[in-house]
PDB file of N, CA and C in Angstrom:
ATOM      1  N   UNK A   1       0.812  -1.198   0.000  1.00  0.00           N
ATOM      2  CA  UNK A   1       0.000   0.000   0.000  1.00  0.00           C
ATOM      3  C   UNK A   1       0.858   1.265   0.000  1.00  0.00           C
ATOM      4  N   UNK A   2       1.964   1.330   0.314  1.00  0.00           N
ATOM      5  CA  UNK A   2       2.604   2.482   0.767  1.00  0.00           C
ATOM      6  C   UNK A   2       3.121   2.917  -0.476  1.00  0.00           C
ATOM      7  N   UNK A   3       3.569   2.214  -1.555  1.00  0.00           N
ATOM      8  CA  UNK A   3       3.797   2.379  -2.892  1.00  0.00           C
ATOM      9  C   UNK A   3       2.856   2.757  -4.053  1.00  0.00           C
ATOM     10  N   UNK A   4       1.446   2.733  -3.611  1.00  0.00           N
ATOM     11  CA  UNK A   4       0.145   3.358  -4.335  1.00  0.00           C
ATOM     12  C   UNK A   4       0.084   5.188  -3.995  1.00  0.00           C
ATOM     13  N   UNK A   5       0.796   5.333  -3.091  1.00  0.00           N
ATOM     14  CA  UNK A   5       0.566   7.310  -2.906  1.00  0.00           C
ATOM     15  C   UNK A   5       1.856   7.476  -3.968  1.00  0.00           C
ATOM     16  N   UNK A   6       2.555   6.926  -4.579  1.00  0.00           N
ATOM     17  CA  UNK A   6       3.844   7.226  -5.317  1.00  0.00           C
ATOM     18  C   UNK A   6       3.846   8.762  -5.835  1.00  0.00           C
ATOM     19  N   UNK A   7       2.781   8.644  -6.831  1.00  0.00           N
ATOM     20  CA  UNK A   7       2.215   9.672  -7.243  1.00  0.00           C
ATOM     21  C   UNK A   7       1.500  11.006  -7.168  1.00  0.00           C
ATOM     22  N   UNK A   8       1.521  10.767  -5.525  1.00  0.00           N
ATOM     23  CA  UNK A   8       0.633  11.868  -4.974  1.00  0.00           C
ATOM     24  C   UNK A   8       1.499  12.984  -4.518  1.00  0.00           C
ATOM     25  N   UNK A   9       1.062  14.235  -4.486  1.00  0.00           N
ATOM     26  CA  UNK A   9       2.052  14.991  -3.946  1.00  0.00           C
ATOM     27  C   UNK A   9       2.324  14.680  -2.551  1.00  0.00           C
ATOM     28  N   UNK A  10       4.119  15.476  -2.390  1.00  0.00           N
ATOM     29  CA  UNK A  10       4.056  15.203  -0.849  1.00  0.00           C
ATOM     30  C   UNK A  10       2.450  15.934   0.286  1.00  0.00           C
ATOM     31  N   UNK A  11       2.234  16.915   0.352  1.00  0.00           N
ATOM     32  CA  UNK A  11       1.147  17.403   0.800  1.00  0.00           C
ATOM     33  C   UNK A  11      -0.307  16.678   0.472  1.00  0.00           C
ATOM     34  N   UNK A  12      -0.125  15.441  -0.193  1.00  0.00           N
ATOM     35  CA  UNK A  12      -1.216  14.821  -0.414  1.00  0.00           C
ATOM     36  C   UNK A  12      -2.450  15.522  -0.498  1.00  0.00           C
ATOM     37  N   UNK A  13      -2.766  16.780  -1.496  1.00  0.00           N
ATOM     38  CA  UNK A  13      -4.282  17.510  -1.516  1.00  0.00           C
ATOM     39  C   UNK A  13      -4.663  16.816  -2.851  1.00  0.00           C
ATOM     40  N   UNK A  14      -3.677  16.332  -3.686  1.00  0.00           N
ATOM     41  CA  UNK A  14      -4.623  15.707  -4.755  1.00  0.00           C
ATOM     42  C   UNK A  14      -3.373  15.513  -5.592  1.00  0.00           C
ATOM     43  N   UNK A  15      -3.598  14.284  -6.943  1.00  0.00           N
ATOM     44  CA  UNK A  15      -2.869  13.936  -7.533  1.00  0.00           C
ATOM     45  C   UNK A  15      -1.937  14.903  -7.925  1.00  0.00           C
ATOM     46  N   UNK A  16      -0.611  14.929  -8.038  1.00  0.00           N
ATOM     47  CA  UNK A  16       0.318  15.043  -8.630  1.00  0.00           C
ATOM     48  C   UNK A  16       0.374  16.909  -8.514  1.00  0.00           C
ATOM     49  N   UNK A  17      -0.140  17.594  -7.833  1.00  0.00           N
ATOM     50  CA  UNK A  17      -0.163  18.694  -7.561  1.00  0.00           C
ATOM     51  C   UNK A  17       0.965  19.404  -6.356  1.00  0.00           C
ATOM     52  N   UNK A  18       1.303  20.444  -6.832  1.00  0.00           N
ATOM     53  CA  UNK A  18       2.642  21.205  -5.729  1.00  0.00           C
ATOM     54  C   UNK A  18       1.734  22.425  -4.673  1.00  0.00           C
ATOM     55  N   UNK A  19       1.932  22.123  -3.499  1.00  0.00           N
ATOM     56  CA  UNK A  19       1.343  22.931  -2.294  1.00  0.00           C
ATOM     57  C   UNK A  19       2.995  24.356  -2.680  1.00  0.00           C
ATOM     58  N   UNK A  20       2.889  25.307  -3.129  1.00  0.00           N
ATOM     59  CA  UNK A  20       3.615  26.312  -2.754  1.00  0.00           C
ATOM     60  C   UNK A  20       3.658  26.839  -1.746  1.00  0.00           C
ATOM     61  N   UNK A  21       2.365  26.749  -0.410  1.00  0.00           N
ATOM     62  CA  UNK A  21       2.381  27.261   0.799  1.00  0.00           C
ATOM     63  C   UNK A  21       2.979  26.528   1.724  1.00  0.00           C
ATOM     64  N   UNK A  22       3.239  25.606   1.690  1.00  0.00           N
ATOM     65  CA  UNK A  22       3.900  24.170   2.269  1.00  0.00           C
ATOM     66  C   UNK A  22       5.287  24.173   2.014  1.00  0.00           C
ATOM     67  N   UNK A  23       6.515  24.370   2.858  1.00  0.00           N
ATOM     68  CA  UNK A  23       7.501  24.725   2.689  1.00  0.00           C
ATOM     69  C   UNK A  23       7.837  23.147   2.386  1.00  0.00           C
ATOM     70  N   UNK A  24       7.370  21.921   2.987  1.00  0.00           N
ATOM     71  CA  UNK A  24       8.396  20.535   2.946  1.00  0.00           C
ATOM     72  C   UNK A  24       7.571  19.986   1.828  1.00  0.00           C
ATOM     73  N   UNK A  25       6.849  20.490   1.156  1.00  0.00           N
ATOM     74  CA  UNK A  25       5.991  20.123  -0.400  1.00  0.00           C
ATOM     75  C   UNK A  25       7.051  20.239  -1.297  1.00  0.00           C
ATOM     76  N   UNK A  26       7.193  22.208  -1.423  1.00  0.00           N
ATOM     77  CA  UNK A  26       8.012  22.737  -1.908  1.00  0.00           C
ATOM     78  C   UNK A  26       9.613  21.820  -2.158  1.00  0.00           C
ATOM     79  N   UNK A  27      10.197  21.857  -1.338  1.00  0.00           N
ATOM     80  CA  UNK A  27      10.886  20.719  -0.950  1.00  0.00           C
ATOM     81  C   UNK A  27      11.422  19.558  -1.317  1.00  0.00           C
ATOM     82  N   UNK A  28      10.099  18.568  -1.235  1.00  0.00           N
ATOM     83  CA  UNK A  28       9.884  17.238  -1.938  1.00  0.00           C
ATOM     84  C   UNK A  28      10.463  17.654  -3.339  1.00  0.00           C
ATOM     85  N   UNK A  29       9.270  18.775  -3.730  1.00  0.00           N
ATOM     86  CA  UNK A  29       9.487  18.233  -5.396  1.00  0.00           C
ATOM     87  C   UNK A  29      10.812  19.225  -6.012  1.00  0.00           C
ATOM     88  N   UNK A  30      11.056  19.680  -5.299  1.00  0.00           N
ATOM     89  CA  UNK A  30      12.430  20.396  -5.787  1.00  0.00           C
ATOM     90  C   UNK A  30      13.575  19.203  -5.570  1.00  0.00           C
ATOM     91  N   UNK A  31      13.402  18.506  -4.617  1.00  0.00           N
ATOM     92  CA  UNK A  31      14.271  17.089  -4.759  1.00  0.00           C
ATOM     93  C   UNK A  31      13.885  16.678  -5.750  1.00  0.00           C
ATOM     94  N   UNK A  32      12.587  15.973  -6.003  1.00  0.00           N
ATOM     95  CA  UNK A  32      12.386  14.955  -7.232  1.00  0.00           C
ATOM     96  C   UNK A  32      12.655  15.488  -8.085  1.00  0.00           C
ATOM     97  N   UNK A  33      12.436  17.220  -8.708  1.00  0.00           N
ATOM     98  CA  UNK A  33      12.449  17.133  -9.708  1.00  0.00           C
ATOM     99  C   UNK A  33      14.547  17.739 -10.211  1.00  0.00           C
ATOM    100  N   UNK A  34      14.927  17.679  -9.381  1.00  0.00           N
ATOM    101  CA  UNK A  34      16.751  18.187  -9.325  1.00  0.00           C
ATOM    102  C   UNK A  34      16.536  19.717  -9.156  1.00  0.00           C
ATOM    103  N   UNK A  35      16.064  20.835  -8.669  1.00  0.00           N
ATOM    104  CA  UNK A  35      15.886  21.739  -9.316  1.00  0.00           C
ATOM    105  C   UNK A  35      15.914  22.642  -7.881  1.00  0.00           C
ATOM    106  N   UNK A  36      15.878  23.772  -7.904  1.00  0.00           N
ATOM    107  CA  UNK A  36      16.117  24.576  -6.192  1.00  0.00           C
ATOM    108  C   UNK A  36      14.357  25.480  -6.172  1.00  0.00           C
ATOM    109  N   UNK A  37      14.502  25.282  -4.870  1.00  0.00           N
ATOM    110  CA  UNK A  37      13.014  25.707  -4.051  1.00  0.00           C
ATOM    111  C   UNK A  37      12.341  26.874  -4.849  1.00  0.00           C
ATOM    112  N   UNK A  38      13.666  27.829  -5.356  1.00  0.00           N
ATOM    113  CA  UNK A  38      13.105  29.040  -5.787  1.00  0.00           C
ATOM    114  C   UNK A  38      12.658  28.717  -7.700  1.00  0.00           C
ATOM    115  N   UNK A  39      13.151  27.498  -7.909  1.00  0.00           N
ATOM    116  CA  UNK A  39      12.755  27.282  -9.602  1.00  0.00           C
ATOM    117  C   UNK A  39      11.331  26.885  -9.377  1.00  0.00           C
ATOM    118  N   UNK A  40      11.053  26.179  -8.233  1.00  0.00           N
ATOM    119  CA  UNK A  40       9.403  25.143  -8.413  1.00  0.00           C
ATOM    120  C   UNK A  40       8.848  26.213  -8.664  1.00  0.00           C
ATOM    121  N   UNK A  41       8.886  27.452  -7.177  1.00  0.00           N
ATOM    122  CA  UNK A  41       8.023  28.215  -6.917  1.00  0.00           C
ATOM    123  C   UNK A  41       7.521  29.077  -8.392  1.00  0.00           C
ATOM    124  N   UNK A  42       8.918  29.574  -8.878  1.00  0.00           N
ATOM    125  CA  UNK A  42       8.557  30.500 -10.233  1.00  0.00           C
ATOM    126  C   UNK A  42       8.273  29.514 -11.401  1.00  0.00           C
ATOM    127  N   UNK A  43       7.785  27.800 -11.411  1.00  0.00           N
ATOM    128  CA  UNK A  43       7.471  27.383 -12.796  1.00  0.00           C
ATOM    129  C   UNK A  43       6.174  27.021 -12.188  1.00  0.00           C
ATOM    130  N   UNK A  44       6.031  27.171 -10.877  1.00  0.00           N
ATOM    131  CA  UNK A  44       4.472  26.756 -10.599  1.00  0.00           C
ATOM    132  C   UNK A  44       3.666  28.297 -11.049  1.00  0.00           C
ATOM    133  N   UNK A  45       4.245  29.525 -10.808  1.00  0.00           N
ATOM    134  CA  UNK A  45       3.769  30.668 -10.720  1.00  0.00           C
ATOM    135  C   UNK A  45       3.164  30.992 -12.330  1.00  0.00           C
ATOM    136  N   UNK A  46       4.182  30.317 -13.325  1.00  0.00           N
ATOM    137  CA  UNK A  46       4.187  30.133 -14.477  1.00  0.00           C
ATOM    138  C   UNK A  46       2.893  29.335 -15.161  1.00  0.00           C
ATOM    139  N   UNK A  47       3.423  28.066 -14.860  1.00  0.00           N
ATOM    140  CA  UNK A  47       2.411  26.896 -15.537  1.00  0.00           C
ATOM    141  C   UNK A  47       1.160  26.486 -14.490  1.00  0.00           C
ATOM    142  N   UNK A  48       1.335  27.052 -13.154  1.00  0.00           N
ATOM    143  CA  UNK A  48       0.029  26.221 -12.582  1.00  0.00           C
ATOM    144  C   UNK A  48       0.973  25.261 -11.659  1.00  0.00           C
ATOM    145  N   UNK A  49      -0.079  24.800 -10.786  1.00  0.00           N
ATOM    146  CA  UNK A  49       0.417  23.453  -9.588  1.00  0.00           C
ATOM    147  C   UNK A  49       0.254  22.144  -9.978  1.00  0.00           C
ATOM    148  N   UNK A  50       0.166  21.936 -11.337  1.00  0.00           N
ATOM    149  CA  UNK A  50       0.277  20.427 -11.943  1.00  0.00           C
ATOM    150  C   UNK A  50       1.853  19.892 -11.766  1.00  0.00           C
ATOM    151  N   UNK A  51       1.669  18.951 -10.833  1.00  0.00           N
ATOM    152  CA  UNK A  51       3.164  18.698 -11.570  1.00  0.00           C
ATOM    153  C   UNK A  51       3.902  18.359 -12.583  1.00  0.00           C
ATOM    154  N   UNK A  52       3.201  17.431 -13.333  1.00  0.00           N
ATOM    155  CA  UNK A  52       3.669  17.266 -14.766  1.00  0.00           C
ATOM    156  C   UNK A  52       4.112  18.773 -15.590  1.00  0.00           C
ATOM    157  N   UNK A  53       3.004  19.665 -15.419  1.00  0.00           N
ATOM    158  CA  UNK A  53       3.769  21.016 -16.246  1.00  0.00           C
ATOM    159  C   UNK A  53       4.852  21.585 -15.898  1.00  0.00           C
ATOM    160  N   UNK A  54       5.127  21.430 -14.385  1.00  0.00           N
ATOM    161  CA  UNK A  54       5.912  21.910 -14.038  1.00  0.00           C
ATOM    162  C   UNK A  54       6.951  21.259 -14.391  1.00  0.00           C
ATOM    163  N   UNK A  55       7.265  20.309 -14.468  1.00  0.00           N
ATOM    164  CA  UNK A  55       7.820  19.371 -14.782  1.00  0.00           C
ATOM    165  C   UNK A  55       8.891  19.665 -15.885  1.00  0.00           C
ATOM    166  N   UNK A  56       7.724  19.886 -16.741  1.00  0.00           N
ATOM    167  CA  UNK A  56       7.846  20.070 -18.264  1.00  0.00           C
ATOM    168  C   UNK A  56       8.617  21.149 -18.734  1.00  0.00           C
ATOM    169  N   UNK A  57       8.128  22.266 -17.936  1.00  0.00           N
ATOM    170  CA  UNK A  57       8.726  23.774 -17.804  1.00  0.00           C
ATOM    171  C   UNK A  57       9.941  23.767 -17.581  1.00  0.00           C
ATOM    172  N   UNK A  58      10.132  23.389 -16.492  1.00  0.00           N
ATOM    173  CA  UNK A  58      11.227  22.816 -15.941  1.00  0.00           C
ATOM    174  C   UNK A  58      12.495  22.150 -16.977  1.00  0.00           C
ATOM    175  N   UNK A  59      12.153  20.940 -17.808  1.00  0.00           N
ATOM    176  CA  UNK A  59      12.720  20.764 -18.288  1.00  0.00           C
ATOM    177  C   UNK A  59      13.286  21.328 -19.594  1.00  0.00           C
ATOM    178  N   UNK A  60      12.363  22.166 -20.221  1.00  0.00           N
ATOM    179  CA  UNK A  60      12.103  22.901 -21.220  1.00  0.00           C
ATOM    180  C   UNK A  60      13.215  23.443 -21.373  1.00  0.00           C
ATOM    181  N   UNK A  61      12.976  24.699 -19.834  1.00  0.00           N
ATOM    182  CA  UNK A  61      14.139  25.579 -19.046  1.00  0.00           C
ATOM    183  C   UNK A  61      15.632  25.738 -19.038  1.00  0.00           C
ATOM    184  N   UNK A  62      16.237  24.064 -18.705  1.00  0.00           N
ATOM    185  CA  UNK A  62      17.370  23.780 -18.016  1.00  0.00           C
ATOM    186  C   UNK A  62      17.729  22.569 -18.759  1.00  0.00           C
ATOM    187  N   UNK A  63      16.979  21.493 -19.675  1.00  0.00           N
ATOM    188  CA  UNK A  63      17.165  20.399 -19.692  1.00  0.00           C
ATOM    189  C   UNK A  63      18.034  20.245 -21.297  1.00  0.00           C
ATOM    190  N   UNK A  64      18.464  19.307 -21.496  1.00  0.00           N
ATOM    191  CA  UNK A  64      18.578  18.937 -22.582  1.00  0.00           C
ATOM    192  C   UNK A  64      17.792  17.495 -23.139  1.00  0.00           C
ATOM    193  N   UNK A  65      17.740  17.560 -24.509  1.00  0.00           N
ATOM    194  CA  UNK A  65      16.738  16.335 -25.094  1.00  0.00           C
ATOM    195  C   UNK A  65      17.382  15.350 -25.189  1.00  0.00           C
ATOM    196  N   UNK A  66      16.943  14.018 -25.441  1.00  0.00           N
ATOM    197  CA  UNK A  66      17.613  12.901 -25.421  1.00  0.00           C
ATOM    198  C   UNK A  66      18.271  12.966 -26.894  1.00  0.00           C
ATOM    199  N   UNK A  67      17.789  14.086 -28.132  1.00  0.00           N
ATOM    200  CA  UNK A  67      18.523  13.542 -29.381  1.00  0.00           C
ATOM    201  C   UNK A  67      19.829  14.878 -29.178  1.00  0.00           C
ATOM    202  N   UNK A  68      19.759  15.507 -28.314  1.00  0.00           N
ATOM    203  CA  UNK A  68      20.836  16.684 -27.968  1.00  0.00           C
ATOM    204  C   UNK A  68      22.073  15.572 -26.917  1.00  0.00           C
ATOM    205  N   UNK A  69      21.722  14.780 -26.375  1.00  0.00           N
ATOM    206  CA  UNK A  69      22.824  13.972 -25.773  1.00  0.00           C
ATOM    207  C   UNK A  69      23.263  12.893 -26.310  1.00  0.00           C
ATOM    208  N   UNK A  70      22.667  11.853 -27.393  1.00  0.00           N
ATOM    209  CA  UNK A  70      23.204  11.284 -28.338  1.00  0.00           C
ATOM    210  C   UNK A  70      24.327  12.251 -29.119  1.00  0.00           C
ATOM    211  N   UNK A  71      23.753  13.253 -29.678  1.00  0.00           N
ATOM    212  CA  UNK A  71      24.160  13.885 -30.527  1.00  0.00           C
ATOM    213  C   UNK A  71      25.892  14.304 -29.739  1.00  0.00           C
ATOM    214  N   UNK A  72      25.739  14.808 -28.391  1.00  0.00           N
ATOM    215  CA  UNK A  72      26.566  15.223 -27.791  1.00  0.00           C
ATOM    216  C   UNK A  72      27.478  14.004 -27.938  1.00  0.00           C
ATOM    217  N   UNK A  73      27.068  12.441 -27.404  1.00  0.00           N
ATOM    218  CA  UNK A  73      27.957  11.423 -26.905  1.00  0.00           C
ATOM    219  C   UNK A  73      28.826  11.109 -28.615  1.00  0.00           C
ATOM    220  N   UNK A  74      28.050  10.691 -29.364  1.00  0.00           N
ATOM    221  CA  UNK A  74      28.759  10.852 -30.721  1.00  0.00           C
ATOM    222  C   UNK A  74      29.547  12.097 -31.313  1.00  0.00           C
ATOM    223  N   UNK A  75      29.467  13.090 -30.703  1.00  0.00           N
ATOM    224  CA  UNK A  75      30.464  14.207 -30.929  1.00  0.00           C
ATOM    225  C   UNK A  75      32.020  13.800 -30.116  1.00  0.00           C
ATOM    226  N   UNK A  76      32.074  13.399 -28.926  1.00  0.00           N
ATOM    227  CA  UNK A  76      33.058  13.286 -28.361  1.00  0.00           C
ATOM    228  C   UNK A  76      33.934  12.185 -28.201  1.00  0.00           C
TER     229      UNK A  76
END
């Protein structure tokens, strides 16, 4: 059973959603997602408290694509 909330936010108010008023929410998903307290806050402020968008934003942001790191590993 303890492996069925996987998905839930830490603040558990509803699927996959970020509590910004909740400092150890905040927190959580700045762990899960690699990213610092002050990025969640400004991609939640952005996209909304979904986490998936944030997510997304997030990666958009900072990330690179999987055909940008092939591309990279065959360069070097």
């Amino acid at each position: 059973m303890a492996n069925e909330d996987k998905n839930m936010a830490p603040n558990a108010t509803g699927p996959a959603r970020i509590d910004v008023q909740s400092d150890g929410s905040v927190a959580e998903w700045a762990r899960r997602l690699d990213v610092t307290v002050s990025q969640i806050k400004d991609a939640v402020a952005t996209v909304g408290d979904q986490a998936s968008d944030v997510e997304m934003h997030l990666k958009g942001s900072h990330s690179t694509s999987n055909v940008e790191r092939i591309d990279q590993a065959g360069a070097g």
